[in-house]
Protein backbone atom coordinates (compact mmCIF):
# COMPACT_ATOMS: atom_id res chain seq x y z
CA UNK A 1 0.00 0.00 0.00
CA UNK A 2 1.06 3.40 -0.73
CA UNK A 3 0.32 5.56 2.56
CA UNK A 4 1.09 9.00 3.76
CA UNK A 5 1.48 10.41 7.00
CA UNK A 6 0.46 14.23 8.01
CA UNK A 7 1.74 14.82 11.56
CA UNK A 8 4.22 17.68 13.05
CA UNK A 9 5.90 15.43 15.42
CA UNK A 10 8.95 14.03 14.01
CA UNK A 11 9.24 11.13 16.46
CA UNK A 12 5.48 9.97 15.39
CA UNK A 13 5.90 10.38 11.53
CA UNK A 14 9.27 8.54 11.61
CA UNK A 15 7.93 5.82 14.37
CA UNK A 16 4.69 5.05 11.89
CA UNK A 17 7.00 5.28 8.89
CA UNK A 18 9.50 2.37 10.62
CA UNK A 19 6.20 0.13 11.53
CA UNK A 20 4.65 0.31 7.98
CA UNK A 21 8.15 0.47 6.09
CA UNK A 22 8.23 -3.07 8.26
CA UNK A 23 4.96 -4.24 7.15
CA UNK A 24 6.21 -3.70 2.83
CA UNK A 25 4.17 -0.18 2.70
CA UNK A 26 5.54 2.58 0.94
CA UNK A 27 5.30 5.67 2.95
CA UNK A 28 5.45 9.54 2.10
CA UNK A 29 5.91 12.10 4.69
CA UNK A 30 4.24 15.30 5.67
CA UNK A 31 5.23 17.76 8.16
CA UNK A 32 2.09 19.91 8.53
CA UNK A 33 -1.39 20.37 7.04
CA UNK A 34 -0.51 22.05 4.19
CA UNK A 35 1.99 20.29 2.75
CA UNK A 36 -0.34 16.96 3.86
CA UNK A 37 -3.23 18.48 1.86
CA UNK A 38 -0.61 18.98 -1.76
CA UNK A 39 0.63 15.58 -1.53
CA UNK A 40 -2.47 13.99 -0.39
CA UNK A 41 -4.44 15.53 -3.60
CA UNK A 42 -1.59 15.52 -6.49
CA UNK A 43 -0.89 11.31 -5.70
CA UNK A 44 -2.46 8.36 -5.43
CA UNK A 45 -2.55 6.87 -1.76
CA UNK A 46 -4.18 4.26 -0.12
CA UNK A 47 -4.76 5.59 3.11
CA UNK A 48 -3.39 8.54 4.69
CA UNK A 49 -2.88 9.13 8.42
CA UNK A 50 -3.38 12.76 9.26
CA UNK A 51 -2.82 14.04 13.20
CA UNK A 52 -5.59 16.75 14.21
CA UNK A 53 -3.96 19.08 16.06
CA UNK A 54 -1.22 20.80 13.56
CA UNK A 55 0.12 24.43 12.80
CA UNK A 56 -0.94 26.03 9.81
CA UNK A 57 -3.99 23.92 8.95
CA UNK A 58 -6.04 21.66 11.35
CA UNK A 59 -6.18 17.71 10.37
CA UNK A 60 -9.96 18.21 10.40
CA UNK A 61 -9.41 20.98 7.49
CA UNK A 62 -6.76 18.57 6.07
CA UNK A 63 -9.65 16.13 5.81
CA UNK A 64 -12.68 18.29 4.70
CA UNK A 65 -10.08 19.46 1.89
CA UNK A 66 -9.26 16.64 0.69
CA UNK A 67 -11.96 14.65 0.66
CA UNK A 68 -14.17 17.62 -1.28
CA UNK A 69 -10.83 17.28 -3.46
CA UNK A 70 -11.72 13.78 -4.59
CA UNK A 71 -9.47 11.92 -2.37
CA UNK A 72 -10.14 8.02 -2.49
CA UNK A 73 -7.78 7.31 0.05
CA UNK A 74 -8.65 5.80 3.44
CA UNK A 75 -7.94 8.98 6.04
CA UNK A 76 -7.26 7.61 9.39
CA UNK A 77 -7.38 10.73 11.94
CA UNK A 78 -4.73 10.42 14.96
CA UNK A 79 -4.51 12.77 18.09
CA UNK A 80 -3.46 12.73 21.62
CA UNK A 81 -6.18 15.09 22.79
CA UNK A 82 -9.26 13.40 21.21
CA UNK A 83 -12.44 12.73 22.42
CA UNK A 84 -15.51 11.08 21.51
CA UNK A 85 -17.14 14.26 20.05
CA UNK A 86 -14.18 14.43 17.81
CA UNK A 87 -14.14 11.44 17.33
CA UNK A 88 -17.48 11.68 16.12
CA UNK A 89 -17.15 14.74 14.31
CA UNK A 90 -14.07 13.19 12.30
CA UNK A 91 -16.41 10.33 11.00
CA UNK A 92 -19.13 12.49 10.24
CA UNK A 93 -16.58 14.31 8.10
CA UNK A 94 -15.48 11.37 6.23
CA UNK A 95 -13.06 9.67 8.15
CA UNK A 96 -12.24 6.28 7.35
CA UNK A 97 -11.31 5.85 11.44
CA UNK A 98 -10.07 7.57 14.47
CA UNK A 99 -6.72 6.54 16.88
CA UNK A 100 -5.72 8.04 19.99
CA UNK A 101 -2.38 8.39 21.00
CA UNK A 102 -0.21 7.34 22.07
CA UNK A 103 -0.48 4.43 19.06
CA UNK A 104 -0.77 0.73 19.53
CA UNK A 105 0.49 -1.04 17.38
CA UNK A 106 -2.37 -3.59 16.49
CA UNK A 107 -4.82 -0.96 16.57
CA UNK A 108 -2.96 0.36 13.69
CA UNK A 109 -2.55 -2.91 11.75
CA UNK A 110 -6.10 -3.73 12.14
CA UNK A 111 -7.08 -0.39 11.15
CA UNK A 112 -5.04 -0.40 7.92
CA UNK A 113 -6.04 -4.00 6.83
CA UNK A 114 -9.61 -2.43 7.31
CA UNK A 115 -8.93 0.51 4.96
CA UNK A 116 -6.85 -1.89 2.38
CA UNK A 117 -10.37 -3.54 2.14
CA UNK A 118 -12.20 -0.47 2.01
CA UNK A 119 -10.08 1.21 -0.92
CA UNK A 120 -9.97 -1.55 -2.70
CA UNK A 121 -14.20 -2.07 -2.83
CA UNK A 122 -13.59 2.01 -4.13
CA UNK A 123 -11.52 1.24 -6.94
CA UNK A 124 -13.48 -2.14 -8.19
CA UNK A 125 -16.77 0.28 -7.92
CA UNK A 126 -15.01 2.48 -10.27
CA UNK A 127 -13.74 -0.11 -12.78
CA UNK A 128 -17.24 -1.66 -12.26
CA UNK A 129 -19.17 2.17 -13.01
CA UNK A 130 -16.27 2.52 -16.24
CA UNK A 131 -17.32 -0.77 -17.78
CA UNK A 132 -21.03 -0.23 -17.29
CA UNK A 133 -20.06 3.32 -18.96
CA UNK A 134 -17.84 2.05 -21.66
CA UNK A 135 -20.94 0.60 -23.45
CA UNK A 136 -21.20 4.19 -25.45
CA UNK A 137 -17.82 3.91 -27.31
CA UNK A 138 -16.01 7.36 -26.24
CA UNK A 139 -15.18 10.43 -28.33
CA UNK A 140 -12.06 10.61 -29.25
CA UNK A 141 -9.71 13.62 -29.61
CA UNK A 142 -8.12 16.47 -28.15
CA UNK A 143 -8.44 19.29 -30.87
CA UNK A 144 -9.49 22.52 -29.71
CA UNK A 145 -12.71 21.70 -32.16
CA UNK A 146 -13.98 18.56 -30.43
CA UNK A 147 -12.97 19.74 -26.92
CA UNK A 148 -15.61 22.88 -27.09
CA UNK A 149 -18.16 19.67 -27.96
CA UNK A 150 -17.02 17.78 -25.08
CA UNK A 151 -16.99 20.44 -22.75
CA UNK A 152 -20.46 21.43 -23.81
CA UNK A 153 -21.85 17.83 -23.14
CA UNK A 154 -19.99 18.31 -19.54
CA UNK A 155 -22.41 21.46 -18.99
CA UNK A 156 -25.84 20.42 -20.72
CA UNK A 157 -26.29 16.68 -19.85
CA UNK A 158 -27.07 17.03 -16.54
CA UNK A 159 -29.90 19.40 -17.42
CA UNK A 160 -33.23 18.68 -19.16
CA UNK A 161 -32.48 21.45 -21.76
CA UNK A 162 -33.44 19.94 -25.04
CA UNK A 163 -30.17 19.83 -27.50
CA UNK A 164 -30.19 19.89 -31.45
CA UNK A 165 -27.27 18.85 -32.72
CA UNK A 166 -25.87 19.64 -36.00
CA UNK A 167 -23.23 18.94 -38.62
CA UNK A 168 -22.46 16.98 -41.95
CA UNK A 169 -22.84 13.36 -42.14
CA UNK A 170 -20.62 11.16 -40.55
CA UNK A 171 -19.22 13.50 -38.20
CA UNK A 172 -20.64 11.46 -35.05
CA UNK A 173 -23.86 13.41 -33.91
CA UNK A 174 -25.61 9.79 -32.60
CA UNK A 175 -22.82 9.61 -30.11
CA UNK A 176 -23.13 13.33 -28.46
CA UNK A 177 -26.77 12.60 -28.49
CA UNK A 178 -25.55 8.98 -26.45
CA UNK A 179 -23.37 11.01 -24.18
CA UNK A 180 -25.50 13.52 -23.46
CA UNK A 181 -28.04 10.64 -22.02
CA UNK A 182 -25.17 8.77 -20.69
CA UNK A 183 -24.16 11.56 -18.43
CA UNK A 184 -27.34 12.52 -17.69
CA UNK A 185 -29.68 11.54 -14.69
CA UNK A 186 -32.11 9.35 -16.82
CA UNK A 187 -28.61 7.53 -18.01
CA UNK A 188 -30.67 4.29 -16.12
CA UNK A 189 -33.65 4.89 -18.73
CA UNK A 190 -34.76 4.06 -22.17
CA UNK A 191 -32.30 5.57 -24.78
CA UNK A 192 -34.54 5.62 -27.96
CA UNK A 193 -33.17 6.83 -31.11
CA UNK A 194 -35.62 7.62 -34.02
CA UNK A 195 -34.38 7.89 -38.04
CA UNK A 196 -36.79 10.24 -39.08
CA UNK A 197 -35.68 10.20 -42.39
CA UNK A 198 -35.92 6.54 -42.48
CA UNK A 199 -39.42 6.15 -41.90
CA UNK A 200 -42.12 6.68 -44.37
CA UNK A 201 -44.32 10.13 -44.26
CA UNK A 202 -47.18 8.02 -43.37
CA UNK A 203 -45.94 6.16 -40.74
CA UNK A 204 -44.17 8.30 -38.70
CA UNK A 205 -46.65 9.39 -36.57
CA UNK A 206 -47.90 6.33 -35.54
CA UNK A 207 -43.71 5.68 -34.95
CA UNK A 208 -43.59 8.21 -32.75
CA UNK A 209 -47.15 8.24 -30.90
CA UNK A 210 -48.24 4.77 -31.36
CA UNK A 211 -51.50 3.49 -32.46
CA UNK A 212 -54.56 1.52 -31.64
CA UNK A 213 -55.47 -1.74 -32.77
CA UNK A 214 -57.70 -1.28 -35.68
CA UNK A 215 -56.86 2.37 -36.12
CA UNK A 216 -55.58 1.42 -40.36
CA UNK A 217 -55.34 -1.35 -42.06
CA UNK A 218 -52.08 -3.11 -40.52
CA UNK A 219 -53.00 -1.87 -36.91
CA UNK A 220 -53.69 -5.62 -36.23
CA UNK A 221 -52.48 -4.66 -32.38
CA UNK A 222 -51.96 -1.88 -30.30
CA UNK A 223 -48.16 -0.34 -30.47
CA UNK A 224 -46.40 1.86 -28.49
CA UNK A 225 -44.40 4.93 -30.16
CA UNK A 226 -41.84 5.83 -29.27
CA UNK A 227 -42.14 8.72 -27.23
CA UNK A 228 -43.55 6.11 -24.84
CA UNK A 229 -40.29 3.79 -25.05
CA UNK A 230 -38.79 6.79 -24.08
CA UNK A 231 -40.44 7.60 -20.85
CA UNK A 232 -38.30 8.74 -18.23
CA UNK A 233 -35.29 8.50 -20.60
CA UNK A 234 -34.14 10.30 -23.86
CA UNK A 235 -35.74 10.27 -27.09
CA UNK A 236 -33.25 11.08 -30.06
CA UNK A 237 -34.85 12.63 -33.19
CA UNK A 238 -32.13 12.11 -35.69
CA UNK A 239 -32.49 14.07 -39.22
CA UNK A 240 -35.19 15.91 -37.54
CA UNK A 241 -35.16 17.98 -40.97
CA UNK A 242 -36.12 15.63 -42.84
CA UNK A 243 -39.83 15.14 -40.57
CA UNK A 244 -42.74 16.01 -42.46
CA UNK A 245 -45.25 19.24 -41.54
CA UNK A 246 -48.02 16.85 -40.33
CA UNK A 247 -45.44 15.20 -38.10
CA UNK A 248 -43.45 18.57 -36.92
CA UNK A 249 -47.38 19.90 -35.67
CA UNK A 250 -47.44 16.93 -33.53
CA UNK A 251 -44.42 16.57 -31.93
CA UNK A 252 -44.51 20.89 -31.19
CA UNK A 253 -47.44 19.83 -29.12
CA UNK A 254 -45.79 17.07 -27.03
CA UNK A 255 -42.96 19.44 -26.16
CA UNK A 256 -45.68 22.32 -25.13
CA UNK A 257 -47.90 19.53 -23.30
CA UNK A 258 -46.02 16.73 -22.05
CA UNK A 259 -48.78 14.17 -23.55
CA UNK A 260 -49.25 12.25 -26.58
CA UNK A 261 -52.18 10.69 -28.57
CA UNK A 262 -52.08 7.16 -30.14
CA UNK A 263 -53.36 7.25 -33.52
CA UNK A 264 -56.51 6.16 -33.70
CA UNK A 265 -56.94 7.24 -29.70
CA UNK A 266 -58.49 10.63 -28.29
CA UNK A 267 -56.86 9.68 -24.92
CA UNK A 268 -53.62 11.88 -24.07
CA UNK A 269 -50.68 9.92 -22.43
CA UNK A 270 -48.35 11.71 -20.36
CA UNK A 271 -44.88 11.64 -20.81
CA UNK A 272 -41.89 12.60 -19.36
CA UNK A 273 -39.02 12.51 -22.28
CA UNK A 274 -35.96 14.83 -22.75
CA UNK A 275 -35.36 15.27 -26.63
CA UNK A 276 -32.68 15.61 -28.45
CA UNK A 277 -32.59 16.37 -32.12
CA UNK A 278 -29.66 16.21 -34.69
CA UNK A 279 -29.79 17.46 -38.31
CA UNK A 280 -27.59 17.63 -41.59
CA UNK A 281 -29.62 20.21 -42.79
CA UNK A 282 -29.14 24.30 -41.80
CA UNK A 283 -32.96 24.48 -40.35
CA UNK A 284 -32.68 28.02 -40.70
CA UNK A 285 -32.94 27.73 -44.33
CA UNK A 286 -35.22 24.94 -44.45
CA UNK A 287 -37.83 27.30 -42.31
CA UNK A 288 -37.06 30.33 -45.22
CA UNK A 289 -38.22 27.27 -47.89
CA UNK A 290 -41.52 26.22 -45.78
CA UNK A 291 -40.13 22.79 -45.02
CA UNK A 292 -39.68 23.50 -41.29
CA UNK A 293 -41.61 25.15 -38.52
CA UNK A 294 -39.92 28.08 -37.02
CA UNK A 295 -41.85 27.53 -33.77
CA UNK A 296 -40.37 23.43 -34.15
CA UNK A 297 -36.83 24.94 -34.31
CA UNK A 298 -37.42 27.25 -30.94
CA UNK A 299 -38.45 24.62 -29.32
CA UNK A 300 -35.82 22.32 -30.13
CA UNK A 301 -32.55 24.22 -30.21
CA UNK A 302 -32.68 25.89 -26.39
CA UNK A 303 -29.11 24.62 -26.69
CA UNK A 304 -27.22 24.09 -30.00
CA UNK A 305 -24.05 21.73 -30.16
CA UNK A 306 -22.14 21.98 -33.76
CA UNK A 307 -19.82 18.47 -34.41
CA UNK A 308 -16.90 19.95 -36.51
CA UNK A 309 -16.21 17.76 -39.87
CA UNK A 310 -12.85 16.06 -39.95
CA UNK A 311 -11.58 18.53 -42.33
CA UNK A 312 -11.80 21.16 -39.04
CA UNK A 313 -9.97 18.97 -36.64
CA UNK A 314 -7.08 17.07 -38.63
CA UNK A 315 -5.23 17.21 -35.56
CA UNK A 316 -7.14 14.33 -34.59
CA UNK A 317 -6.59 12.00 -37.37
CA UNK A 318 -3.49 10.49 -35.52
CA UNK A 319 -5.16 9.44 -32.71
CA UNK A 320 -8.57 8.58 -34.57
CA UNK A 321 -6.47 6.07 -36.42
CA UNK A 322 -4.59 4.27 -33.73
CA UNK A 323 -7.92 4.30 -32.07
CA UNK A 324 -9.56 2.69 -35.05
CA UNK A 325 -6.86 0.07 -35.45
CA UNK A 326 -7.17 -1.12 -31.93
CA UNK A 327 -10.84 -1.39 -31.97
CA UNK A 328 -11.12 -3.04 -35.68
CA UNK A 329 -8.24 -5.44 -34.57
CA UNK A 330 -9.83 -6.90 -31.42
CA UNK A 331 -13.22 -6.81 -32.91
CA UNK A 332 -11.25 -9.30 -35.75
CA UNK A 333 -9.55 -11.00 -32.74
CA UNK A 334 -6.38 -10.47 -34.64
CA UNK A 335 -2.90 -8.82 -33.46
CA UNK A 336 -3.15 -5.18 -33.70
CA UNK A 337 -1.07 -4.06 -37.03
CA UNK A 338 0.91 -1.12 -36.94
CA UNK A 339 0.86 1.97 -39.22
CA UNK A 340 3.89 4.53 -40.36
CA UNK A 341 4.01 7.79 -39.77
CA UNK A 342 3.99 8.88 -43.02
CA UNK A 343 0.99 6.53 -43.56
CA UNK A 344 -0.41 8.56 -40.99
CA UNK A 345 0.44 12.36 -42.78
CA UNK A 346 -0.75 10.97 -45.86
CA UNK A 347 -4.64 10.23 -44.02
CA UNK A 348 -4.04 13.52 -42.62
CA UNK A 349 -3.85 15.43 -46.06
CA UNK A 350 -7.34 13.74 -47.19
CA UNK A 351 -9.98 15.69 -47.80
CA UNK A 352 -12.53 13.22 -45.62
CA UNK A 353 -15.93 14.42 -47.49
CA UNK A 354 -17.58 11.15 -45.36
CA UNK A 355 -15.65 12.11 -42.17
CA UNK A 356 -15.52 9.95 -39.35
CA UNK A 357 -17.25 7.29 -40.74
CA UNK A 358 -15.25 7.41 -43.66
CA UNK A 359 -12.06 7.32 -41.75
CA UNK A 360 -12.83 4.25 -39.90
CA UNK A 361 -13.84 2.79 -43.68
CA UNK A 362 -10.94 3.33 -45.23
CA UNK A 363 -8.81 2.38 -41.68
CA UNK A 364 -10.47 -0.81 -41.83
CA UNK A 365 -9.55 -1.47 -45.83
CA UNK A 366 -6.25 -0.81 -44.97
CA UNK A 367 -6.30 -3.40 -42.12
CA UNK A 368 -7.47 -5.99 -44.27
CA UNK A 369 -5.62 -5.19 -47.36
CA UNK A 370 -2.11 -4.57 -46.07
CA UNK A 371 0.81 -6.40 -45.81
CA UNK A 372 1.35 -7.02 -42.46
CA UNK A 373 1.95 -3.14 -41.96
CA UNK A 374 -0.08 -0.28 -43.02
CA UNK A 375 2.42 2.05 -45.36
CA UNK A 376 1.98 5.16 -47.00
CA UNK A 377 2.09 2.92 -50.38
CA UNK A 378 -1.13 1.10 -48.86
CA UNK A 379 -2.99 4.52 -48.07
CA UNK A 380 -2.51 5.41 -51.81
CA UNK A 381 -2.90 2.10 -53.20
CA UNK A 382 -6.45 1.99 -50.78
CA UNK A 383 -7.90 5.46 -50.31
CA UNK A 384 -10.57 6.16 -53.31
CA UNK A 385 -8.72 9.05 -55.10
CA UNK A 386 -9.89 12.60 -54.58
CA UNK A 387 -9.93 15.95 -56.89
């Protein structure tokens, strides 16, 4: 274990340093609260034993600190002037446990074995909460371009705000919509994802209201839409622009109200949905033509979130690659094949009209077509040729 102790008495820090030194711990030393507090945030400890009584800065401040700092470790408070409402209060605070002095020994043993156990359920909860995450495959990048994106999911997900999302094709507007429901509070609920261009005029309003048996001809049953499938969770309108007038009057309503009607019903339905939209299309234009509802677009875009096109963050393309090579490989369950550098330039200098998706394509031609190592021969040979 990797433990630090925070105490101004020289003869206690080196005395618990000798005991756990003994025991195969690795210890770090602090002399007072403050330097306690900078070592206790900026590394990675198991447990930390912090005295109460120090100049500078208290041990209970060194704890309130670094807990509200995001300190995993196990904090063990020591003091020779403690009592039970300390004691108490230390606990309350987010101790892990409290010692008097002077120290026994076994106390201390049994104390640390405790916290070993207890920091070690903390870190399998987070692998455990990462994995459950990792289902919604992450966006990758660091360009200034797709950082603003990321930070902006940061800010709006927790929120009910309803998002559109825009941006060409392939640039990866399914997964902000994803991310903005996994990091939201209804992550737990339905994520429902709707391609309105992919549905037929007539039937997208019983898609997205449901229907009642016998309300047309193939109504042989009743059917949920999915704004229902969506309570309590997200419903994602992708290629909202693409909705017809009919359909765009309906689902205004369901954002003013909060209730939708089956086709074929006069009975509203409540529902509690957060929507998010994403479009290829500039609305804005599309409302100047009479395709779209001005009033639609209000309601949808209370926060916008652009996804640049590939050709605005090349930056990326490095690490979009390597990313895509890893992820292709295992999928294959073959070894993962490495790429040159100047393989690498030569993706970066492509115009990417398809963008992301496109990348990924042509990544995953190369990974089946080359020899054993992806050259910038093989990008040439591979990549459909550009004007």
């Amino acid at each position: 274990m990797k433990i630090l102790i925070i105490d101004d008495e020289r003869s206690i820090r080196n005395t618990l340093k000798e005991i756990l030194e003994f025991e195969g711990h690795k210890i770090s030393l602090a002399a007072d609260g403050e330097e306690g507090l900078k070592l206790g945030i900026s590394e990675n400890f198991d447990a930390i034993f912090c005295d109460i009584k120090m100049p500078n800065m208290d041990g209970v401040e060194v704890l309130a600190k670094l807990i509200e700092g995001g300190c995993d470790a196990a904090i063990i408070m020591i003091s020779g002037h403690g009592s039970i409402d300390t004691a108490v209060d230390c606990i309350k605070k987010g101790a892990f446990d409290f010692i008097q002095k002077p120290l026994d020994l076994n106390r201390i043993l049994i104390t640390l074995k405790n916290a070993t156990d207890k920091t070690e359920l903390v870190k399998q909860t987070k692998i455990l909460k990462k994995k459950t995450s990792s289902n919604v495959p992450e966006i990758v990048g660091t360009s200034e371009a797709i950082t603003k994106v990321k930070e902006m999911i940061d800010r709006v997900a927790p929120t009910d705000a309803r998002v559109l999302i825009t941006g060409s094709n392939g640039t990866g507007k399914e997964l902000v919509a994803r991310w903005l429901h996994e990091k939201s509070d209804r992550a737990k609920m339905p994520f429902i994802e709707v391609n309105c261009a992919a549905i037929p005029s007539e039937l997208i309003e019983s898609e997205l209201f449901g229907h009642e048996k016998g309300s047309f001809t193939s109504a042989i049953k009743q059917h949920k839409g999915k704004f229902e499938q969506a309570n309590g969770g997200t419903l994602f309108l992708d290629e909202i622009g693409d909705m017809s007038l009919a359909a765009q009057a309906k689902v205004l309503r369901v954002l003013q109200e909060n209730k939708i009607t089956r086709v074929g019903s006069d009975k509203d339905i409540d529902v509690d949905v957060r929507v998010v939209a994403a479009t290829n299309k500039n609305l804005k234009e599309e409302i100047e033509k009479e395709n779209f509802r001005e009033d639609l677009y209000h309601r949808l875009s209370v926060i916008p979130i652009h996804v640049p096109a590939l050709a605005d963050r090349k930056d990326d393309i490095p690490l979009l690659v390597h990313h895509f090579i890893k992820e292709i490989s295992q999928e294959s369950g073959k070894p993962i094949m490495k790429i040159d550098n100047d393989a690498i330039t030569a993706l970066q200098q492509y115009k990417w009209s398809g963008n992301i998706r496109e990348l990924r394509n042509v990544v995953e031609r190369l990974i089946i077509l080359a020899n054993g190592k992806i050259t910038k021969k093989d990008v040439a040979l591979y990549t459909i040729p550009q004007d």
